[in-house]
Protein backbone atom coordinates (compact mmCIF):
# COMPACT_ATOMS: atom_id res chain seq x y z
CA UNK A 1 31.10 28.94 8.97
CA UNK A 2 31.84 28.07 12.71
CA UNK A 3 33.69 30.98 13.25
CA UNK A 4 30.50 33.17 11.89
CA UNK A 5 27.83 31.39 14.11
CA UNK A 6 30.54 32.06 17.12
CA UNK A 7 31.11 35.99 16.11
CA UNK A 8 26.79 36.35 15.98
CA UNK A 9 26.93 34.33 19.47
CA UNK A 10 29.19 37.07 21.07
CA UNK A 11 26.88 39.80 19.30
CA UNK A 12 23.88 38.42 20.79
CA UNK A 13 25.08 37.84 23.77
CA UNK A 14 26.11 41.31 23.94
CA UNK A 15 22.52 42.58 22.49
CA UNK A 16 20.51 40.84 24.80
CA UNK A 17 22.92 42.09 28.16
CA UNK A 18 21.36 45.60 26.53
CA UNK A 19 18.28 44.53 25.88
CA UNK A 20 17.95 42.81 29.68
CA UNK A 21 19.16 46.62 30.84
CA UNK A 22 15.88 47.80 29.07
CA UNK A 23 14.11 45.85 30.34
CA UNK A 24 15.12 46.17 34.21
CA UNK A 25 14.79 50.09 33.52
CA UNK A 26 11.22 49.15 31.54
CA UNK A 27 10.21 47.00 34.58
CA UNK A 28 11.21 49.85 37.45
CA UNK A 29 8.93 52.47 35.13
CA UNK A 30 5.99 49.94 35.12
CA UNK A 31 6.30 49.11 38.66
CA UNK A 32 6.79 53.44 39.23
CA UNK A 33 3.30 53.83 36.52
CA UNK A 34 1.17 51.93 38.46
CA UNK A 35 2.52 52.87 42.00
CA UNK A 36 1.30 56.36 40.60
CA UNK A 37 -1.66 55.37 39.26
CA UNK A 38 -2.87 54.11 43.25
CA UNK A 39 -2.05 57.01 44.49
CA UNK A 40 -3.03 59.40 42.15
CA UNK A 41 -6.59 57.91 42.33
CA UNK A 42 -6.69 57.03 45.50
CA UNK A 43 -5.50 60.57 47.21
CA UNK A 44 -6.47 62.62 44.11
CA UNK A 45 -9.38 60.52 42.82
CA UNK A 46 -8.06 61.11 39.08
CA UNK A 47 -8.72 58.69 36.04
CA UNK A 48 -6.13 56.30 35.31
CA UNK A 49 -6.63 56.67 31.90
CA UNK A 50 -2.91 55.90 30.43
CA UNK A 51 -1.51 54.01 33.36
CA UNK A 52 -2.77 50.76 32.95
CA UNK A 53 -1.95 50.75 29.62
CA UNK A 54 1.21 51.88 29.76
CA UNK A 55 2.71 49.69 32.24
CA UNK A 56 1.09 46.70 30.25
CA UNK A 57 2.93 47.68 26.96
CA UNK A 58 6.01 48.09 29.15
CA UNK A 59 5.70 44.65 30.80
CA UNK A 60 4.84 42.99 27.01
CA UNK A 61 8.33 44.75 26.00
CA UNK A 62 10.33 43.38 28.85
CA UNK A 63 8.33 39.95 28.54
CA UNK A 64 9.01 39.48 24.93
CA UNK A 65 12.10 41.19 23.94
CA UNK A 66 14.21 39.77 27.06
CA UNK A 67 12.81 36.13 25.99
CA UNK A 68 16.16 35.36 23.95
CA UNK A 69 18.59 36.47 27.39
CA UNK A 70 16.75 33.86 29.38
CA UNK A 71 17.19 31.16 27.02
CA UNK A 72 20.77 31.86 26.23
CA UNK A 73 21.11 31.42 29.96
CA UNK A 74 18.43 28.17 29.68
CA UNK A 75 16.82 30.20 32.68
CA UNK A 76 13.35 28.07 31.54
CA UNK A 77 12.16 25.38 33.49
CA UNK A 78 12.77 22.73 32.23
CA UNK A 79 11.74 19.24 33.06
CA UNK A 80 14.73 16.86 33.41
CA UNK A 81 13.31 13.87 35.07
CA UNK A 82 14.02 12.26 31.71
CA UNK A 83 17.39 13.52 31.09
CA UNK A 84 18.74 11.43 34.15
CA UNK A 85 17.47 7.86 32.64
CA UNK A 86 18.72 8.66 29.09
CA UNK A 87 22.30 8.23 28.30
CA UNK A 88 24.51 10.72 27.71
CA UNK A 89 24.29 10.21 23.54
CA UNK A 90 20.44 9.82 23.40
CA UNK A 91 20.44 13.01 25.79
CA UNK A 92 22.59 14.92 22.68
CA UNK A 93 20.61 14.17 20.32
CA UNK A 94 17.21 15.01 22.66
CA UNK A 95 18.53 18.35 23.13
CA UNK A 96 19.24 19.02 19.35
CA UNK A 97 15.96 17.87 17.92
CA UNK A 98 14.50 19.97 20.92
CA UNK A 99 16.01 22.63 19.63
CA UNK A 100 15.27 22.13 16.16
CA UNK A 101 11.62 21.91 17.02
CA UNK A 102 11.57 24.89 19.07
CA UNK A 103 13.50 26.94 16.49
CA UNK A 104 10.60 25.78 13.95
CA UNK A 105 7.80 26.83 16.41
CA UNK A 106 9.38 30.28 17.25
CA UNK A 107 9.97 30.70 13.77
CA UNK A 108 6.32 30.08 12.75
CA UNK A 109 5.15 32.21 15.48
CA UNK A 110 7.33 35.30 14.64
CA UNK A 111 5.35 34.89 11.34
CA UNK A 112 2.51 35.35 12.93
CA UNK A 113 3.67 37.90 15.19
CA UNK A 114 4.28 39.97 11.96
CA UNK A 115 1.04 39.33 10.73
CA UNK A 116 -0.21 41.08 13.98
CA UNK A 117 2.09 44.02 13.53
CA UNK A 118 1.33 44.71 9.64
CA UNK A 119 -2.64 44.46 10.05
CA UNK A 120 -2.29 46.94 13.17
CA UNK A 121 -0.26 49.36 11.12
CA UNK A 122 -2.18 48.93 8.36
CA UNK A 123 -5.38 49.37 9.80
CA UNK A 124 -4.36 51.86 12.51
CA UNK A 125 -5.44 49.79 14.95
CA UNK A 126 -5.52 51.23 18.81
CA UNK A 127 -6.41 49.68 21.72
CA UNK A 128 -10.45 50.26 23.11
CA UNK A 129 -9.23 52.84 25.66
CA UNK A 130 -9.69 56.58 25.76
CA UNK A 131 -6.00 56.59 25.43
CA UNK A 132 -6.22 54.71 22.71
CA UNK A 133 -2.48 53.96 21.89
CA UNK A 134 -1.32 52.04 18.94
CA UNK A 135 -1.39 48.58 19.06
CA UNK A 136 1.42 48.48 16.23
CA UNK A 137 3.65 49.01 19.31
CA UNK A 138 3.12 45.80 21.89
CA UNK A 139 2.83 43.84 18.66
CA UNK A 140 6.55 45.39 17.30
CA UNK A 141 8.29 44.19 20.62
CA UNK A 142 6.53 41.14 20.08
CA UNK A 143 7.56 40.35 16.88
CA UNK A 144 11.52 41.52 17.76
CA UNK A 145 11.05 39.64 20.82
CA UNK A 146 10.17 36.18 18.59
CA UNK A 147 12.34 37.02 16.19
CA UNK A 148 15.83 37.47 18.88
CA UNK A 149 14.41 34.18 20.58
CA UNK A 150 14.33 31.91 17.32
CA UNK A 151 18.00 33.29 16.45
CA UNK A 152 19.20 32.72 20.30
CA UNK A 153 17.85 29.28 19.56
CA UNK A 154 18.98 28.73 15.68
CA UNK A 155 22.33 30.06 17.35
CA UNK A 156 22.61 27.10 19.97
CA UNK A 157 21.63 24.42 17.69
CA UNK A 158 25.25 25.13 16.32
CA UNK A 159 26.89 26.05 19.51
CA UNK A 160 26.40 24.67 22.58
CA UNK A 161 27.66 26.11 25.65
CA UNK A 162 28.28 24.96 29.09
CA UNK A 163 25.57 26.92 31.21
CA UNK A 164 26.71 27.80 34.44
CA UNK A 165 24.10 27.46 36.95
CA UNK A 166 23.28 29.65 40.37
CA UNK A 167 24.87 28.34 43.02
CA UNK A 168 22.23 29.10 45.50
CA UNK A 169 18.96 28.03 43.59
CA UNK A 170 21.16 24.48 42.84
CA UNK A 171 20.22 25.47 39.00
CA UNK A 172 17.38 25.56 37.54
């Protein structure tokens, strides 16, 4: 079973290095969208009809979907004021029911993520803009994003790994 839950590790590791490569690329194109959507109004005084709109959907994508890279990496903040006056066994088993917790949340939420997604294809919803994209798509990456951060964490419940942290920010 070990060897499993170690063989997904190295497969999500390796999917969300890709999916943090979208997401960089994603970022540049929102940042690019509404560099062009100043200029275009200001010098050309056009509408910015699709801009907004699309660098929103872009930034939800990177937000959610490169959630599970940053905890694999336990790039949250994290308070550990505590974690200095517990010893090291209590600190084990803080970390694990943590975990477990957070697993349950993100779990729950991904639930509710897909409820989002299903009513918003059902229904065809769109967003109130003259664009009017489908909302089925912000609430897709959502829902992948949940789902890739409740495995990242169901994943480290089993296996825990020595994060490395940046030398010049002194970690977290």
């Amino acid at each position: 079973m070990m060897r499993l839950l170690q063989a997904l590790d190295k497969w999500m590791s390796a999917l969300n290095k890709f999916i943090v490569l979208l997401g960089a690329i994603a970022l540049m194109a929102a940042a690019l969208i509404l560099s062009y959507s100043v200029l275009s109004r200001a010098i050309f005084h056009e509408a910015n009809d699709w801009q907004d709109e699309a660098a929103l959907f872009c930034l939800v994508g990177v937000t959610f979907l490169c959630a599970a890279y940053v905890q694999e990496k336990r790039g949250h903040i994290g308070i550990s004021a505590i974690e200095g006056l517990l010893p090291h066994p209590v600190n084990q088993v803080r970390r694990v029911a943590i975990d477990i917790i957070s697993c349950l949340f993100f779990a729950f939420f991904s639930v509710k993520t897909w409820d989002l997604l299903h009513e918003a294809w059902v229904d065809g919803q769109v967003t109130n803009s003259t664009w009017a994209p489908a909302l089925w798509i912000p609430y897709a990456m959502m829902f992948a994003g949940m789902c890739l951060l409740t495995f990242q964490i169901f994943l480290q419940i089993f296996i825990r790994k020595q994060v490395v942290s940046d030398p010049l920010s002194g970690g977290h």
